[in-house]
Protein backbone atom coordinates (compact mmCIF):
# COMPACT_ATOMS: atom_id res chain seq x y z
CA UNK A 1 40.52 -74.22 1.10
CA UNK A 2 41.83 -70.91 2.03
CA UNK A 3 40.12 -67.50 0.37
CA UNK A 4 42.05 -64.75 0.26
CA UNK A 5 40.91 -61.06 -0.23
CA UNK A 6 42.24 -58.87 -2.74
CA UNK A 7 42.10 -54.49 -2.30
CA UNK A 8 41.45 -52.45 -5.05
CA UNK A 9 43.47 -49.48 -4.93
CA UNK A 10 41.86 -46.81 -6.77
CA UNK A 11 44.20 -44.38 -8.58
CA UNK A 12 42.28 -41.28 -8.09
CA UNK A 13 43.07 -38.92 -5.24
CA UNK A 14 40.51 -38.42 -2.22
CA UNK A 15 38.57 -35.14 -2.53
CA UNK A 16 38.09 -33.70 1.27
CA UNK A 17 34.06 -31.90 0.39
CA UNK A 18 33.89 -29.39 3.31
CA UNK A 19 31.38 -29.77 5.30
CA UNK A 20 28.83 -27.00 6.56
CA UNK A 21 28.05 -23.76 5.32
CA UNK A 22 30.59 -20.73 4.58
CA UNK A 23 30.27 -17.26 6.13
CA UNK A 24 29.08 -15.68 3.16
CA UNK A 25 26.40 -18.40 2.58
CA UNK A 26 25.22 -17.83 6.14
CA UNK A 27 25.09 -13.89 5.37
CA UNK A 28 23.15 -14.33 2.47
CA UNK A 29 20.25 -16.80 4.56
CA UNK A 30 20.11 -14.40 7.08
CA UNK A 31 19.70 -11.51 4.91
CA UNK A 32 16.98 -13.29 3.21
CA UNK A 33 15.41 -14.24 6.39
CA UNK A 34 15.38 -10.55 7.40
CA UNK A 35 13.75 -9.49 4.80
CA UNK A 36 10.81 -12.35 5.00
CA UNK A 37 10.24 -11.36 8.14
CA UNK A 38 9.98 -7.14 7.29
CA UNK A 39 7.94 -8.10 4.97
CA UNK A 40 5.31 -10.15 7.02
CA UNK A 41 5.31 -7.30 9.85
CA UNK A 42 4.53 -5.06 7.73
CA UNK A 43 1.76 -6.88 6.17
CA UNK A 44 0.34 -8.55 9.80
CA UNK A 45 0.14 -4.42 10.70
CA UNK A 46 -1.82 -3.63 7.64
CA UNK A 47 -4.46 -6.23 8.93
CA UNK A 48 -4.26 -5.11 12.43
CA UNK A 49 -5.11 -1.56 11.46
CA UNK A 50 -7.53 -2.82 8.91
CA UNK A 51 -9.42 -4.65 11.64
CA UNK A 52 -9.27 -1.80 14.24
CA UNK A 53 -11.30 0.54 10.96
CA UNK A 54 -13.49 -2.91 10.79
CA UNK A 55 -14.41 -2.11 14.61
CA UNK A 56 -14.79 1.13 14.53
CA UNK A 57 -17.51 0.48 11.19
CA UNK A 58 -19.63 -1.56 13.71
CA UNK A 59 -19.10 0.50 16.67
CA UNK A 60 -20.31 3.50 14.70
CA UNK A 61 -23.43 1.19 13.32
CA UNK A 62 -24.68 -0.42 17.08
CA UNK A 63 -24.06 3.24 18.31
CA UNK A 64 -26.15 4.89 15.72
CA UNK A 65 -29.10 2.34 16.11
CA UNK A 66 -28.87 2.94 19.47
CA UNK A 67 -29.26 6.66 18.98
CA UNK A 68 -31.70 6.35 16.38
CA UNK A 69 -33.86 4.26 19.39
CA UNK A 70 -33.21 6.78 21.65
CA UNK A 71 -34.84 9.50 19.60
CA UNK A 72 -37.74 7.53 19.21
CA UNK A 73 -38.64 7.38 23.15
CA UNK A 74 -36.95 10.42 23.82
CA UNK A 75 -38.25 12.50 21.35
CA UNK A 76 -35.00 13.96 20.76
CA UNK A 77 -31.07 12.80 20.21
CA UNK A 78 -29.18 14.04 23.17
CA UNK A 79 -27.62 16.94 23.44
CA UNK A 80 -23.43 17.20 23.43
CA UNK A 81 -23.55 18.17 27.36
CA UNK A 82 -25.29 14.48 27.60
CA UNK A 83 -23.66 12.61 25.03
CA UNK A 84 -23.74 8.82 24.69
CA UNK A 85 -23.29 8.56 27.87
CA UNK A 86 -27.16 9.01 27.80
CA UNK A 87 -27.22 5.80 26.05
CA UNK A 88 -26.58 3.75 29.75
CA UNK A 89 -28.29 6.53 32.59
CA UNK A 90 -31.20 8.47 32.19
CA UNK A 91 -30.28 12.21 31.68
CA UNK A 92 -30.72 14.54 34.12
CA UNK A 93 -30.04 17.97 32.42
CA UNK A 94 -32.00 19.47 29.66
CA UNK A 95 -33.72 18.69 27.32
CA UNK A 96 -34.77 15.73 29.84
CA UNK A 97 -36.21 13.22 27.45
CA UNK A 98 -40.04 12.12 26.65
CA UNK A 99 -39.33 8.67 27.67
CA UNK A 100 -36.33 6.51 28.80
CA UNK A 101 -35.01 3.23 28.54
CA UNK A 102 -31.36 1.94 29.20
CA UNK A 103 -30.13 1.08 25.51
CA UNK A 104 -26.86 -0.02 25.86
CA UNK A 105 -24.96 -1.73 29.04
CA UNK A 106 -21.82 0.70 28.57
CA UNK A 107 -20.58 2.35 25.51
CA UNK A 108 -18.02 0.93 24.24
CA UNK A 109 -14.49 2.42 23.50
CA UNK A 110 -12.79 2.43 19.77
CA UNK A 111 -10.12 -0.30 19.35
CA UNK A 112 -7.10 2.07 20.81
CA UNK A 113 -9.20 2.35 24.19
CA UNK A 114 -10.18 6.00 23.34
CA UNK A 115 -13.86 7.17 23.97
CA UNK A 116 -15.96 7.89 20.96
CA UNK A 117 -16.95 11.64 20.62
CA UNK A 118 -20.29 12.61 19.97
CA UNK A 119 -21.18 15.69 18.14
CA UNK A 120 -24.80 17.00 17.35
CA UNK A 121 -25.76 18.23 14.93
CA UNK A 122 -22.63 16.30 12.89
CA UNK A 123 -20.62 18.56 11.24
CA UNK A 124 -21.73 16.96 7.36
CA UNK A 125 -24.91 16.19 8.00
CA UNK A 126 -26.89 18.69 10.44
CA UNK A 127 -29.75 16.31 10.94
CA UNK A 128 -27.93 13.54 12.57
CA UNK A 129 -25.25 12.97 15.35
CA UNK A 130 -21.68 12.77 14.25
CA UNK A 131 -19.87 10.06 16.13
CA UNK A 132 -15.68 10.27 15.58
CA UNK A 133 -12.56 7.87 16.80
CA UNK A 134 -9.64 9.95 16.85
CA UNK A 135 -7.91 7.14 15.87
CA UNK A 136 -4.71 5.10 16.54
CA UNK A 137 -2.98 8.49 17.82
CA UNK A 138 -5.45 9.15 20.52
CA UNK A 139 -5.68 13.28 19.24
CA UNK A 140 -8.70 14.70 18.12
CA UNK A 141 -8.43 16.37 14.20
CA UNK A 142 -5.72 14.59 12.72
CA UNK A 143 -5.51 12.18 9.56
CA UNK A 144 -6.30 8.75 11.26
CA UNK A 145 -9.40 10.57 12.40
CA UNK A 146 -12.50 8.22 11.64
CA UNK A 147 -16.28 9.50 11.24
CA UNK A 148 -19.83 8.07 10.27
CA UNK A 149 -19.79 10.72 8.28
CA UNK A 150 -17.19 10.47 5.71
């Protein structure tokens, strides 16, 4: 027995679909894209900065219990000449404290790698020292300024 195969010859035309993407459609991704990723730089600086001001919070808070202890054995906060810096060695200008103890290891520096400055009396409250990061621009008086006492 012999089988033979019949085509079917369909009488529509072919459509040719390109294939890939056009220039314009690869404009518009990219544009899109671009704008994503603005959008998440900006926002991955806004918690980067919002950290540093997190640091800074609990720099100013070990600092000041650190100060607070050294008044207690000292008698006294130090003076501006001695700064925190009487925190780690035992001051040897006046006023000389009471009694001494090492408090901290090292004082640490703000998030942008700038020493904290220490200012007694503060300038808002007389009766304690003012401790102040200048901040993300490394100058003293500015708008990113930070304080414990603001």
């Amino acid at each position: 027995m012999k089988t033979t195969t019949q085509r079917i010859q369909s009488n529509s035309p072919q459509r040719l679909l390109p294939s890939g993407f056009t220039l314009l459609e690869m404009v518009i991704v990219l544009g899109i894209i671009a704008m994503i990723m603005g959008g998440a730089i900006f926002t991955m600086k806004r918690i980067s900065d919002s950290g540093a001001v997190t640091v800074v919070g609990g720099d100013f808070s070990s600092i000041e219990n650190a100060l607070q202890s050294y008044k207690t054995n000292a008698g006294h906060y130090p003076s501006e000449q001695q700064g925190l810096n009487a925190l780690v060695e035992k001051p040897t200008n006046a006023p000389r404290p009471r009694r001494w103890i090492q408090i901290m290891d090292e004082v640490p520096s703000d998030p942008w790698n700038n020493e904290y400055i220490y200012k007694f009396p503060g300038s808002k409250d007389r009766s304690r020292p003012e401790l102040i990061s200048v901040g993300k621009d490394g100058l003293e008086g500015t708008e990113d300024d930070l304080s414990n006492q603001e």
